[in-house]
PDB file of N, CA and C in Angstrom:
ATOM      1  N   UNK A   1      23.803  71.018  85.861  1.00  0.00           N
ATOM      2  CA  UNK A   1      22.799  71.152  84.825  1.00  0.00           C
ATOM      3  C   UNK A   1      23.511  71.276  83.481  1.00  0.00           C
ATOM      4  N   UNK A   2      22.995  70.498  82.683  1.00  0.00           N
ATOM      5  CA  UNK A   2      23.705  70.089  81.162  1.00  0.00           C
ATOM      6  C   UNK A   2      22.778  71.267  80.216  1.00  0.00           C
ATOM      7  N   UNK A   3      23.629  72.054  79.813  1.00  0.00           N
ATOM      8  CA  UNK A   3      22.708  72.840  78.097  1.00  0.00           C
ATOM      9  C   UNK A   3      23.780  72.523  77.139  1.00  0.00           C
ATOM     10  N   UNK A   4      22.679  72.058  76.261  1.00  0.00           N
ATOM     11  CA  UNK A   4      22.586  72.031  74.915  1.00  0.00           C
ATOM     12  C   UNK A   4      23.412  72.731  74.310  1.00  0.00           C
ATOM     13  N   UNK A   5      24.131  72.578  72.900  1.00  0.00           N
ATOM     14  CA  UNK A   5      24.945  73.071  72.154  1.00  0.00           C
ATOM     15  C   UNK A   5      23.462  74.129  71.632  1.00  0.00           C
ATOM     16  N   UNK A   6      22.405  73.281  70.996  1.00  0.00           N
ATOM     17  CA  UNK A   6      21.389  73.930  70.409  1.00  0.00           C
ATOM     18  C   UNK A   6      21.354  75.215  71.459  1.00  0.00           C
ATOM     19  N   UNK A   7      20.403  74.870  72.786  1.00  0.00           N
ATOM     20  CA  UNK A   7      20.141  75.685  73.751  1.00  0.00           C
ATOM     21  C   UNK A   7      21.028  77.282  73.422  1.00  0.00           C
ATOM     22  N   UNK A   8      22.453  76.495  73.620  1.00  0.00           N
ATOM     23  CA  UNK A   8      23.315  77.900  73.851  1.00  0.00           C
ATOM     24  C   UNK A   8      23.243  78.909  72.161  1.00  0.00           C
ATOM     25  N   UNK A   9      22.794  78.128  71.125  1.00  0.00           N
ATOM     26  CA  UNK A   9      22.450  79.134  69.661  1.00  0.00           C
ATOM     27  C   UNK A   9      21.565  79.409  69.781  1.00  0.00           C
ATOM     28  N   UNK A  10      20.226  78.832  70.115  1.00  0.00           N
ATOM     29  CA  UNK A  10      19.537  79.533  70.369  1.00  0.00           C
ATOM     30  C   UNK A  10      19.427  80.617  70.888  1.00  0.00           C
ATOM     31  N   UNK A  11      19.837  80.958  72.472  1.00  0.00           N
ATOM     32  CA  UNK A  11      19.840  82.043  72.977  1.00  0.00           C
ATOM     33  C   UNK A  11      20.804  83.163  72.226  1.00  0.00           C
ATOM     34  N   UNK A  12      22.067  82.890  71.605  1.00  0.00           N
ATOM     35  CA  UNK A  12      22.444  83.830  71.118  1.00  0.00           C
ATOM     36  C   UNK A  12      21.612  84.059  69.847  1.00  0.00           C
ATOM     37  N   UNK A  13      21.282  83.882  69.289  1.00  0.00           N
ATOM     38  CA  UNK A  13      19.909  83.881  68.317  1.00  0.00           C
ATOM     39  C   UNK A  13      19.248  84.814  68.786  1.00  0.00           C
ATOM     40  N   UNK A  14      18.904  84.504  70.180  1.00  0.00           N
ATOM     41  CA  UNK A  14      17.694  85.573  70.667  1.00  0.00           C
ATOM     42  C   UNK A  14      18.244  87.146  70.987  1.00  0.00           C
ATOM     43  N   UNK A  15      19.432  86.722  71.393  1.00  0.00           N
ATOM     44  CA  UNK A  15      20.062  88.277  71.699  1.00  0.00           C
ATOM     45  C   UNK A  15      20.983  88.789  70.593  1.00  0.00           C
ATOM     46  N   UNK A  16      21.033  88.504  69.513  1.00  0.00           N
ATOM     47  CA  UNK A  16      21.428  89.245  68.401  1.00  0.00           C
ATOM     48  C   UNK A  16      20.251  89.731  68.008  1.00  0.00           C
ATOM     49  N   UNK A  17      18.740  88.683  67.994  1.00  0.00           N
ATOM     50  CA  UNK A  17      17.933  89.635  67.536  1.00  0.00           C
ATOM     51  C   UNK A  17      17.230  90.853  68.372  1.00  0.00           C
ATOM     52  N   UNK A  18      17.171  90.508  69.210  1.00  0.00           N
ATOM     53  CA  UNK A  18      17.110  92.086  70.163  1.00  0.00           C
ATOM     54  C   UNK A  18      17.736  93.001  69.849  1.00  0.00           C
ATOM     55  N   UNK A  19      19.122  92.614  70.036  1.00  0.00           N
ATOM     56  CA  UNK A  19      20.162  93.889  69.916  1.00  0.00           C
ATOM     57  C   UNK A  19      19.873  94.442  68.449  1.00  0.00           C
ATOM     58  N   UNK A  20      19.795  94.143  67.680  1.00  0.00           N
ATOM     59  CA  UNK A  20      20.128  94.592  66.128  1.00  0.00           C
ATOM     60  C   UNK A  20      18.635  95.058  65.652  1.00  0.00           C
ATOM     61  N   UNK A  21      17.233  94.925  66.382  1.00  0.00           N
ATOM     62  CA  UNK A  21      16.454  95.692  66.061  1.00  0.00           C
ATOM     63  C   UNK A  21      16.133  96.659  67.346  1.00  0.00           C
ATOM     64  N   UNK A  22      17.076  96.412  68.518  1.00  0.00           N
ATOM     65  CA  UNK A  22      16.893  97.727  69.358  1.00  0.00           C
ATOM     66  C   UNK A  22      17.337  98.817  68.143  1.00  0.00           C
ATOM     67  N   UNK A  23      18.420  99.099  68.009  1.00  0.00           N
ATOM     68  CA  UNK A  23      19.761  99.232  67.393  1.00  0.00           C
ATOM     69  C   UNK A  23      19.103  99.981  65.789  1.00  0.00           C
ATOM     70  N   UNK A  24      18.530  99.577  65.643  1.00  0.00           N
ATOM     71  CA  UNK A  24      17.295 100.249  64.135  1.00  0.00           C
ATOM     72  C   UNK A  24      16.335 100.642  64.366  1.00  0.00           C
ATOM     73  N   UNK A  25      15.925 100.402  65.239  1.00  0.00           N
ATOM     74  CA  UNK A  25      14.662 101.033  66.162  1.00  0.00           C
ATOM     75  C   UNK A  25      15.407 102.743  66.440  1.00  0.00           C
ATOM     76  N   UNK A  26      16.531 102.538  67.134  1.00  0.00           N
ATOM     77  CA  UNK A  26      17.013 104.125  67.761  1.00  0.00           C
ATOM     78  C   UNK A  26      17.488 104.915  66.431  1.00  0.00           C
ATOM     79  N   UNK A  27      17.239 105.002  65.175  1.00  0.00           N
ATOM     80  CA  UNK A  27      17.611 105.619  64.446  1.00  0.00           C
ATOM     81  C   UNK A  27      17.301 106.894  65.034  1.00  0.00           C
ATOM     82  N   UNK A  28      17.447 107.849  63.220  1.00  0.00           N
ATOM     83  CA  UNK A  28      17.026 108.771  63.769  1.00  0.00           C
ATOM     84  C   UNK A  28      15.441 109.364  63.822  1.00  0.00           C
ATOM     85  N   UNK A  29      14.667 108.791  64.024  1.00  0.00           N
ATOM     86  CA  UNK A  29      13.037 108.936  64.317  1.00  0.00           C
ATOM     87  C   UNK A  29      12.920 108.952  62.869  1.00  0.00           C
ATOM     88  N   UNK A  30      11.041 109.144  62.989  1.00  0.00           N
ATOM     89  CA  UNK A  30      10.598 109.725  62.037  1.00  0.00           C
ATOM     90  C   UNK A  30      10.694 111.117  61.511  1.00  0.00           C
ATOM     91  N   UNK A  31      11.045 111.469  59.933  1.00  0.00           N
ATOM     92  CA  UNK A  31      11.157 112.376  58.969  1.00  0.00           C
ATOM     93  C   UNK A  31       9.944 113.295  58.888  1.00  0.00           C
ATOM     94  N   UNK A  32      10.170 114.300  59.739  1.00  0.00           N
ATOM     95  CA  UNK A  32       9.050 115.604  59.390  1.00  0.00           C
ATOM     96  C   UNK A  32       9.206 115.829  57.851  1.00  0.00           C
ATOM     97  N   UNK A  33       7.556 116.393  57.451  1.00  0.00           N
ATOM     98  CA  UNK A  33       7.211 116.712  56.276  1.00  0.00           C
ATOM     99  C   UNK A  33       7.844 118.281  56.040  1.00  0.00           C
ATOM    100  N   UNK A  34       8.378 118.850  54.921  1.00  0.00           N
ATOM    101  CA  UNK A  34       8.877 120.095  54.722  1.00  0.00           C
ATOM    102  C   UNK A  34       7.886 120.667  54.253  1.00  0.00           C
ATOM    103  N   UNK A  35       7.867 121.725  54.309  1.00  0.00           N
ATOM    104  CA  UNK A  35       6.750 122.237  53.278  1.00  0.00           C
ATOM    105  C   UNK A  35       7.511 123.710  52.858  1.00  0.00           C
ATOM    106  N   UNK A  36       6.826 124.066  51.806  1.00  0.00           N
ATOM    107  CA  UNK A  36       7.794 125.104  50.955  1.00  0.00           C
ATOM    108  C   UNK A  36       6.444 126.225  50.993  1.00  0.00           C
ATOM    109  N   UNK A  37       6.905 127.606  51.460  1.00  0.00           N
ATOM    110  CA  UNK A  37       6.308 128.637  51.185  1.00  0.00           C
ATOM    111  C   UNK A  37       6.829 129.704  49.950  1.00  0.00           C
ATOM    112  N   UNK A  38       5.778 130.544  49.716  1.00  0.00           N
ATOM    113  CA  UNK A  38       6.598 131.859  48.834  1.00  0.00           C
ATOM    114  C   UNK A  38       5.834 133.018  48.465  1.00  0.00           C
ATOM    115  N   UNK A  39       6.120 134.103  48.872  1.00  0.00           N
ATOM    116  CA  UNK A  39       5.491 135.310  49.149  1.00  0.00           C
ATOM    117  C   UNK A  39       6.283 136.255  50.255  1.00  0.00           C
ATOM    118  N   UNK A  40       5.302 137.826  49.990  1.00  0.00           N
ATOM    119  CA  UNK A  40       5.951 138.854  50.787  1.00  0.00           C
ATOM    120  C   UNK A  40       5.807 138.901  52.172  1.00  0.00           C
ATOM    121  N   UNK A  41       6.443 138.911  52.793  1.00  0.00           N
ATOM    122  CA  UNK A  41       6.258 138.947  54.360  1.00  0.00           C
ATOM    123  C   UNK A  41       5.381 140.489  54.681  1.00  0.00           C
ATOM    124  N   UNK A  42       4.479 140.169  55.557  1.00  0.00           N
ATOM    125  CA  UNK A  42       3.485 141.125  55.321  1.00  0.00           C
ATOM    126  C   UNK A  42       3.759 141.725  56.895  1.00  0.00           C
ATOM    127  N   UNK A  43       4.451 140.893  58.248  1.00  0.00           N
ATOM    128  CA  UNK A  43       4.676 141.254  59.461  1.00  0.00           C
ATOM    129  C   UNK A  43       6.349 140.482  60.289  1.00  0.00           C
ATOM    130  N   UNK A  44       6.685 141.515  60.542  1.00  0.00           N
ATOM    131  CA  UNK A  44       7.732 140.346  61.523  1.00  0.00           C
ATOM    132  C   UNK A  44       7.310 140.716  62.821  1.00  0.00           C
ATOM    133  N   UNK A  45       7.887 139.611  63.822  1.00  0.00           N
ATOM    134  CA  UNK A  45       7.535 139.922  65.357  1.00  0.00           C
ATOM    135  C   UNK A  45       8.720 139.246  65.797  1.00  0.00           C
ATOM    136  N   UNK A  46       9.592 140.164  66.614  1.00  0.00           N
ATOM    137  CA  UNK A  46      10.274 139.754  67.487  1.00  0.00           C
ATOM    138  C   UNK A  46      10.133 139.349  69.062  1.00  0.00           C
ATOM    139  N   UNK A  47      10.339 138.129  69.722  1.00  0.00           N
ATOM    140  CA  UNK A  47       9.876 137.824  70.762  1.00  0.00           C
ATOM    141  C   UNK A  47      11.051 138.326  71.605  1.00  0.00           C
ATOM    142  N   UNK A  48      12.182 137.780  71.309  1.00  0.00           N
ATOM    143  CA  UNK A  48      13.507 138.483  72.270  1.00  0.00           C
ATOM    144  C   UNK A  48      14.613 137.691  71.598  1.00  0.00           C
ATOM    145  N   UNK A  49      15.528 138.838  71.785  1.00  0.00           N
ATOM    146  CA  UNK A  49      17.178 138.539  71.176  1.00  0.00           C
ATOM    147  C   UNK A  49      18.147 137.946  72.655  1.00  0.00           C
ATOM    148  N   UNK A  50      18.896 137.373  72.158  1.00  0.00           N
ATOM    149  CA  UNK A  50      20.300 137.187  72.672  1.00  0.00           C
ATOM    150  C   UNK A  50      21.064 138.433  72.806  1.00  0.00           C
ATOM    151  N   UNK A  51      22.335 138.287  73.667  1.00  0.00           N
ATOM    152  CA  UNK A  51      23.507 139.359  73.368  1.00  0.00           C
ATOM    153  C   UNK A  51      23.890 139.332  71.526  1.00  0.00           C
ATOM    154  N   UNK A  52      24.318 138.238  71.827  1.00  0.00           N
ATOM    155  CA  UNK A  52      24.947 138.031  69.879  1.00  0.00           C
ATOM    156  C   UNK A  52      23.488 138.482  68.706  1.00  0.00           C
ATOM    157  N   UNK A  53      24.192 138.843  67.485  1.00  0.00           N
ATOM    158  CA  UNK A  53      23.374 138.805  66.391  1.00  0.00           C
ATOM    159  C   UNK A  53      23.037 137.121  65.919  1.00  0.00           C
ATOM    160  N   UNK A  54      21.815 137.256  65.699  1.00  0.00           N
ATOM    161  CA  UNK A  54      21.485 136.237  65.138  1.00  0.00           C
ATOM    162  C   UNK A  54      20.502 134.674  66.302  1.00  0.00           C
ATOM    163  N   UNK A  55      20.521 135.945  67.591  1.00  0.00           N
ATOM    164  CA  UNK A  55      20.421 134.914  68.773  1.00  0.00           C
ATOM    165  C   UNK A  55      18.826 135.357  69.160  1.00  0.00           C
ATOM    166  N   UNK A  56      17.893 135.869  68.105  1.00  0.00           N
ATOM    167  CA  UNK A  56      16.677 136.443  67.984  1.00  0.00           C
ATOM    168  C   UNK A  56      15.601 135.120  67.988  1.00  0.00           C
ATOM    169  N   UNK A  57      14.476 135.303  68.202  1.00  0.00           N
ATOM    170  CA  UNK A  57      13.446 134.331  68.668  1.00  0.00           C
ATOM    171  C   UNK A  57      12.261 134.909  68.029  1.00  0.00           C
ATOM    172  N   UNK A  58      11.495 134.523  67.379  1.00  0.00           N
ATOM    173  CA  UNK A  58      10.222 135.193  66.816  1.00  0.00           C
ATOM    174  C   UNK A  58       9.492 134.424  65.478  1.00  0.00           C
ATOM    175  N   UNK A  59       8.873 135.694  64.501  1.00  0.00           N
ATOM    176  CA  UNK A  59       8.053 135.095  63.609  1.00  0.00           C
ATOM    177  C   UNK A  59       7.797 136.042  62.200  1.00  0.00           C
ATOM    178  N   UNK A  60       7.321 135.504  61.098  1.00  0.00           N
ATOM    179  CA  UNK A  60       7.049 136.451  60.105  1.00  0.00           C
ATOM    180  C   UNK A  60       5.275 136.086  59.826  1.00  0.00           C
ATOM    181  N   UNK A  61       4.602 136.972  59.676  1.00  0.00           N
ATOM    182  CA  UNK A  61       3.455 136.450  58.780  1.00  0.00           C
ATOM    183  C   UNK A  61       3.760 136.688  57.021  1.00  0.00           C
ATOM    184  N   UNK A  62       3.195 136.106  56.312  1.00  0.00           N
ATOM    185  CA  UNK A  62       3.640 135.648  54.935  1.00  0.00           C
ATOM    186  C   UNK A  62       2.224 135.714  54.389  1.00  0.00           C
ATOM    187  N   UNK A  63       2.364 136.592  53.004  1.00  0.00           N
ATOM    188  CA  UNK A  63       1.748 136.639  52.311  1.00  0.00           C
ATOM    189  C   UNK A  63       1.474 135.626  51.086  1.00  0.00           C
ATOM    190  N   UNK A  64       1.025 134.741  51.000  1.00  0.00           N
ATOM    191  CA  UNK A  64       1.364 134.069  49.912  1.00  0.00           C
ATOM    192  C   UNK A  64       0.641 134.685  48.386  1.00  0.00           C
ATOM    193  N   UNK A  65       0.816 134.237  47.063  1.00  0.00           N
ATOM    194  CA  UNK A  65       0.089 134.602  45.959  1.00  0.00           C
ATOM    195  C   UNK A  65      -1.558 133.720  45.944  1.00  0.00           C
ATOM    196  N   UNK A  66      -2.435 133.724  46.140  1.00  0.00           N
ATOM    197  CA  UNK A  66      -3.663 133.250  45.905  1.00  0.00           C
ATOM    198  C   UNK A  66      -3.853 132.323  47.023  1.00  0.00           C
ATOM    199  N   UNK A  67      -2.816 132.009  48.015  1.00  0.00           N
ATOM    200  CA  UNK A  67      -2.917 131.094  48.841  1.00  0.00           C
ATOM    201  C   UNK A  67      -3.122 131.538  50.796  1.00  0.00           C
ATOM    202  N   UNK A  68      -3.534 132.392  50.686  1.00  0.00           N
ATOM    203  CA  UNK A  68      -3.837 133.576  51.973  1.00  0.00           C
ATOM    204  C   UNK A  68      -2.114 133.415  52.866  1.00  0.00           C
ATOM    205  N   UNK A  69      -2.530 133.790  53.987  1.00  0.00           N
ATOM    206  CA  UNK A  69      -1.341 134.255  54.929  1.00  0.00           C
ATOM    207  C   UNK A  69      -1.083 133.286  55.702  1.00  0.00           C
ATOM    208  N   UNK A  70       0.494 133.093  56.071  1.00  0.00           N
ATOM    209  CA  UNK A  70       0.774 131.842  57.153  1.00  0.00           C
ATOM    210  C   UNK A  70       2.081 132.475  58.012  1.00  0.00           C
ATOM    211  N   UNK A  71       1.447 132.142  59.203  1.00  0.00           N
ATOM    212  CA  UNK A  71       2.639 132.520  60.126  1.00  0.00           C
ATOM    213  C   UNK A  71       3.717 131.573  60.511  1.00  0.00           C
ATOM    214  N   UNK A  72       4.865 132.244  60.575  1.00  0.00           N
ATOM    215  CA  UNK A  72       5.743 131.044  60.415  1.00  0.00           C
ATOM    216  C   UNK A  72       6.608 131.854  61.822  1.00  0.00           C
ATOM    217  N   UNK A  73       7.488 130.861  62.659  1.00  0.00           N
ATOM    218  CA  UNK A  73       8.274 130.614  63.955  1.00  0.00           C
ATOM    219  C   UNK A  73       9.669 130.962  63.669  1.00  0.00           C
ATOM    220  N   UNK A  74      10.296 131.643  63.633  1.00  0.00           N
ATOM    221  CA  UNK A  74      11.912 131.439  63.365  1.00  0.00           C
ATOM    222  C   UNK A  74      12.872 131.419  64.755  1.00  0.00           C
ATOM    223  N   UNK A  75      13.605 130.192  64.512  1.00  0.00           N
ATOM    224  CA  UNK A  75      14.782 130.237  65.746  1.00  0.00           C
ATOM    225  C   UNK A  75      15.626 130.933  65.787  1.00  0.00           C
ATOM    226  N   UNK A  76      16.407 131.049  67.055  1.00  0.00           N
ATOM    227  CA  UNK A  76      18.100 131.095  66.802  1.00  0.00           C
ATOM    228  C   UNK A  76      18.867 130.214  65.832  1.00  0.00           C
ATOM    229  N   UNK A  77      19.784 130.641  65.339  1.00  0.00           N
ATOM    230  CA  UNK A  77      20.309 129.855  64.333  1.00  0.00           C
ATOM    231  C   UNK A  77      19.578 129.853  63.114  1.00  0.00           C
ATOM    232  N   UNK A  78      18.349 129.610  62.621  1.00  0.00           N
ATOM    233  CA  UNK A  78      17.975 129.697  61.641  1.00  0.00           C
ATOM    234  C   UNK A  78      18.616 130.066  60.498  1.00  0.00           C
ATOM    235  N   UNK A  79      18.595 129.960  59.236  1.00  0.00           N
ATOM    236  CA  UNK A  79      19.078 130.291  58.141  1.00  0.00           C
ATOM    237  C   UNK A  79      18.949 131.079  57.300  1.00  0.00           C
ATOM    238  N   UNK A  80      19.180 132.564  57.737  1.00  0.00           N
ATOM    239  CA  UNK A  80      18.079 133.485  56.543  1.00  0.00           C
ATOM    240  C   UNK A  80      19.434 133.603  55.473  1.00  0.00           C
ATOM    241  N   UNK A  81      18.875 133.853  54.119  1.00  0.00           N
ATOM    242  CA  UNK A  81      19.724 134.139  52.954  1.00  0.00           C
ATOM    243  C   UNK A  81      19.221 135.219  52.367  1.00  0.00           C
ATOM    244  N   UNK A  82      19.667 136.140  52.137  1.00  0.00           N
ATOM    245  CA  UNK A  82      19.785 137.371  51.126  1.00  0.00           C
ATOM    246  C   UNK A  82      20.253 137.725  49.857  1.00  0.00           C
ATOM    247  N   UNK A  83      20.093 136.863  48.759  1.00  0.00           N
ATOM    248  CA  UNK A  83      21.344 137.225  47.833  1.00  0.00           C
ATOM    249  C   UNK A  83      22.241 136.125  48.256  1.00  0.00           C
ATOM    250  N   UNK A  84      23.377 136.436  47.879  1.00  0.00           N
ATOM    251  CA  UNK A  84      24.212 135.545  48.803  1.00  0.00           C
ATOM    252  C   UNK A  84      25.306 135.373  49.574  1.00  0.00           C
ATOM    253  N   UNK A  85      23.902 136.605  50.880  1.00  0.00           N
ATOM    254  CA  UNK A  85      24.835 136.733  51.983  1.00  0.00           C
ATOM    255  C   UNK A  85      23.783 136.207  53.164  1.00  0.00           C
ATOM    256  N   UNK A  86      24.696 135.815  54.586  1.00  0.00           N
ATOM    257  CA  UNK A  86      23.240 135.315  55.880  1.00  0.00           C
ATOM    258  C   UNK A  86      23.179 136.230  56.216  1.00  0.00           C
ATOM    259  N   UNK A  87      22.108 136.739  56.800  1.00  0.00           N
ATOM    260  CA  UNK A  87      21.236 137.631  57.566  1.00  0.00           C
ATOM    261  C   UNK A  87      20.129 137.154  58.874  1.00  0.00           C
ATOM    262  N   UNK A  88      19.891 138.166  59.512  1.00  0.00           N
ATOM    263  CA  UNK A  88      19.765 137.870  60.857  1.00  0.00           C
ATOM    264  C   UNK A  88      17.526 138.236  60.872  1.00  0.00           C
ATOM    265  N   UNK A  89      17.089 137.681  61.233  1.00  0.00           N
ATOM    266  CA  UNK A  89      15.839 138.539  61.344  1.00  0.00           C
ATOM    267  C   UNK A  89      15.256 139.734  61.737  1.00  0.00           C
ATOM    268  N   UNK A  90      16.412 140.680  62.355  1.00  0.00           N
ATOM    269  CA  UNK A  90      16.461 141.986  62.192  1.00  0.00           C
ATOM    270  C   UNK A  90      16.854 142.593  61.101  1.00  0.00           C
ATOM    271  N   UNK A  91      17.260 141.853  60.211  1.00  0.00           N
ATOM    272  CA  UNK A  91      17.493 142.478  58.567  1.00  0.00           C
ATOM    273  C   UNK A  91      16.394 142.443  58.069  1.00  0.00           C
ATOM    274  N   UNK A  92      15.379 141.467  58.247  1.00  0.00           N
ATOM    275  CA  UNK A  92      14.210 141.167  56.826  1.00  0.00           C
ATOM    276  C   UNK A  92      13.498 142.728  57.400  1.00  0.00           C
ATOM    277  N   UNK A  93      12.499 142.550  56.168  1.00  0.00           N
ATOM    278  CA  UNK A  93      11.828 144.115  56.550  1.00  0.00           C
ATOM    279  C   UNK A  93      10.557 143.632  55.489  1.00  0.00           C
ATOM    280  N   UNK A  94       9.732 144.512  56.286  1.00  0.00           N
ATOM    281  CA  UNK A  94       7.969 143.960  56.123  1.00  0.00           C
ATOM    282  C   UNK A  94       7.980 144.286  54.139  1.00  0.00           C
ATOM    283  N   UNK A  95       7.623 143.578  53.170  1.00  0.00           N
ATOM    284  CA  UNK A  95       7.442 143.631  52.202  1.00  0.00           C
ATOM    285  C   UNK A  95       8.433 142.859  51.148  1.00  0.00           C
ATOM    286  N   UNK A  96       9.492 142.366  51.750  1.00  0.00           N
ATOM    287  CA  UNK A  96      10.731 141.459  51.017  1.00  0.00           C
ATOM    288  C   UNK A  96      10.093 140.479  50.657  1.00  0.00           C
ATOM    289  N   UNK A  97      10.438 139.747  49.521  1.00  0.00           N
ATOM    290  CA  UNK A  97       9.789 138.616  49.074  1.00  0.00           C
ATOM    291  C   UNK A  97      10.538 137.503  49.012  1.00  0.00           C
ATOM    292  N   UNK A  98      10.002 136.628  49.927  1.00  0.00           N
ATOM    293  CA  UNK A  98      10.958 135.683  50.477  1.00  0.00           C
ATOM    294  C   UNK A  98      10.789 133.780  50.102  1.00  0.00           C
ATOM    295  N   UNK A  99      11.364 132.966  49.854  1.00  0.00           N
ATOM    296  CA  UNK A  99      10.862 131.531  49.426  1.00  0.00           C
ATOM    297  C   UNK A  99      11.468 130.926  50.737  1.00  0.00           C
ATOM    298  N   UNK A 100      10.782 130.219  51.590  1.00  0.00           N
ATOM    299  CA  UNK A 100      10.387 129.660  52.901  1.00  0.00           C
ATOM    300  C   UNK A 100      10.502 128.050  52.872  1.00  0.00           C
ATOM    301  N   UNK A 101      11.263 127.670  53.673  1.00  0.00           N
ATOM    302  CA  UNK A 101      11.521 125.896  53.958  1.00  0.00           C
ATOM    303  C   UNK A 101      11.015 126.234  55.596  1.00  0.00           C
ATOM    304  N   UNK A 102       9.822 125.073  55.303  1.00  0.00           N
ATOM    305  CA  UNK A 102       9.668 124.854  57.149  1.00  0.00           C
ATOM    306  C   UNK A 102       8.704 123.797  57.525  1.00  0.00           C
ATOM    307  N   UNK A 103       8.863 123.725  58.855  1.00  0.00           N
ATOM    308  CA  UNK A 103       8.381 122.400  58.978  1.00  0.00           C
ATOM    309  C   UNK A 103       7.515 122.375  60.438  1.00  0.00           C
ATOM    310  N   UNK A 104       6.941 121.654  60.722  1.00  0.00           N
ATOM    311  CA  UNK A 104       6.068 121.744  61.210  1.00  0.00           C
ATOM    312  C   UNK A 104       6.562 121.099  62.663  1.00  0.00           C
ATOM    313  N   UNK A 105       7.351 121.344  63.681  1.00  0.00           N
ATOM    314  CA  UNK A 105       7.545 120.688  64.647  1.00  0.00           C
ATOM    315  C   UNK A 105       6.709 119.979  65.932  1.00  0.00           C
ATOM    316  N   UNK A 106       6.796 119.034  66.749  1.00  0.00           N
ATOM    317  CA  UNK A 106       6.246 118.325  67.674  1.00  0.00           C
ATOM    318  C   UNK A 106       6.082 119.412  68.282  1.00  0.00           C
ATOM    319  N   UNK A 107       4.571 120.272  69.392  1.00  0.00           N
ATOM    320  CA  UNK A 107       4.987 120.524  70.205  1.00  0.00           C
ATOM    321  C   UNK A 107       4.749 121.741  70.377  1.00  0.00           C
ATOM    322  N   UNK A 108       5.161 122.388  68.994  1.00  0.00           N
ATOM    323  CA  UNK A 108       5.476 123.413  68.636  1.00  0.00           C
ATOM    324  C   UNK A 108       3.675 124.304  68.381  1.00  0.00           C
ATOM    325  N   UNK A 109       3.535 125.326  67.936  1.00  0.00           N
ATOM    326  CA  UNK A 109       2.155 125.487  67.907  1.00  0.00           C
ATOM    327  C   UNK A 109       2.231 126.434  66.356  1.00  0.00           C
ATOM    328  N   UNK A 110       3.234 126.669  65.658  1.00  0.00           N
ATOM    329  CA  UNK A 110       4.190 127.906  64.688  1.00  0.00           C
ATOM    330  C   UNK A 110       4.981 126.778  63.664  1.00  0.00           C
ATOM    331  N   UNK A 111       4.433 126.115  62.693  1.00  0.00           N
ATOM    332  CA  UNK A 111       5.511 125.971  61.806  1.00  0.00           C
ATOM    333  C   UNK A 111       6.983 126.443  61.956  1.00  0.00           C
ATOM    334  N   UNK A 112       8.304 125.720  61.898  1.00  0.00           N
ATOM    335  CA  UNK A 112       9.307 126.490  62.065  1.00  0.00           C
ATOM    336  C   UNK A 112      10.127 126.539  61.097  1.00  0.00           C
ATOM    337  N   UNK A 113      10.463 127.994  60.134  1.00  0.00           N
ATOM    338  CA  UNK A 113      11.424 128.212  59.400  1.00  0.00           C
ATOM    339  C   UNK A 113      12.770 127.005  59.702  1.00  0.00           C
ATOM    340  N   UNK A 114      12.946 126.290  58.227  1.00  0.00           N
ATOM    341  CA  UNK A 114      14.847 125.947  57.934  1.00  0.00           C
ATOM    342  C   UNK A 114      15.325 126.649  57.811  1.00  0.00           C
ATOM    343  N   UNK A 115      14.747 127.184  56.203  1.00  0.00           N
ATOM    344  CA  UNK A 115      16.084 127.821  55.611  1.00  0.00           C
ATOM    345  C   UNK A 115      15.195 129.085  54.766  1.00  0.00           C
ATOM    346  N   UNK A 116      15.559 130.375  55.085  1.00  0.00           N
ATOM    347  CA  UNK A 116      14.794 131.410  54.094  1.00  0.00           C
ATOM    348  C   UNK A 116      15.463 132.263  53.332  1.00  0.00           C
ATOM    349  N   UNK A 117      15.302 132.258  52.407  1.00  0.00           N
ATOM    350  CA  UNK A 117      16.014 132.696  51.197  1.00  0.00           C
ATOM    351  C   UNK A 117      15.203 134.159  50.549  1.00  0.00           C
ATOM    352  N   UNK A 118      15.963 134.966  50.295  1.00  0.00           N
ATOM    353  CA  UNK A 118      14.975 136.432  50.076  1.00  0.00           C
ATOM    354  C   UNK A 118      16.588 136.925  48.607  1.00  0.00           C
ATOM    355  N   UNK A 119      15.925 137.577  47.814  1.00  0.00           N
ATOM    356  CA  UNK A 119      16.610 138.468  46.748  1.00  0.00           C
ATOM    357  C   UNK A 119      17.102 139.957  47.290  1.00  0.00           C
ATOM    358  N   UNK A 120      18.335 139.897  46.582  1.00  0.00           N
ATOM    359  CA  UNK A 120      19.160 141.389  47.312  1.00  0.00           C
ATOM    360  C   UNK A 120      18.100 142.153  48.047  1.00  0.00           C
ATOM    361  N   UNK A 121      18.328 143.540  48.265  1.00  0.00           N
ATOM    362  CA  UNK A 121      17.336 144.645  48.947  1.00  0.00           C
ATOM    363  C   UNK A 121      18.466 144.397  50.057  1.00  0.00           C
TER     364      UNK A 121
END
């Protein structure tokens, strides 16, 4: 059986274009929306710690200014900032006034803290 010079570009034709929009297809997904909070934390709740500091699981409710209360999820790892030192969610304490990065995960049912940033105390 005789193929074509054409035949054989063609097909590589066809499998470069597969490959190269598999290949952009697997990025890295779609970009969750951030959303920015800011206000006094009015509750924390701890669900359960790790051995290590910082290996805590839980949540803050948040007071916002004119914009009522939102409960927010914090992981392990998470990012709390103090001034400018990290801190663990056994540091924050009910009334700190804190500016909030978080996002809303798949799945999830709790907005989840990035990065939270709070002034000395």
């Amino acid at each position: 059986m005789k193929i074509s010079k054409a035949m054989v570009a063609f097909f590589i034709g066809v499998i470069v274009t597969v490959g190269t929009t598999s290949i952009g297809m697997a990025g890295d997904g779609p970009k969750l929306p951030l959303k920015r909070y800011e206000g006094q934390i009015k509750a924390i709740k701890i669900d359960r710690c790790g051995i290590e500091p910082g290996q805590c699981i839980g949540s803050i409710i948040l007071a916002q200014k004119g914009a009522g209360e939102v409960t927010l999820g914090i992981r392990p790892g998470t990012w709390l900032k103090r001034g400018g030192n990290f801190v663990y969610i056994e540091d924050l304490g009910v009334g700190n006034y804190v500016m909030v990065e978080a996002v809303a995960m798949p799945g999830d049912q709790l907005e989840q803290i990035t990065v939270l940033s709070s002034q000395g105390d």
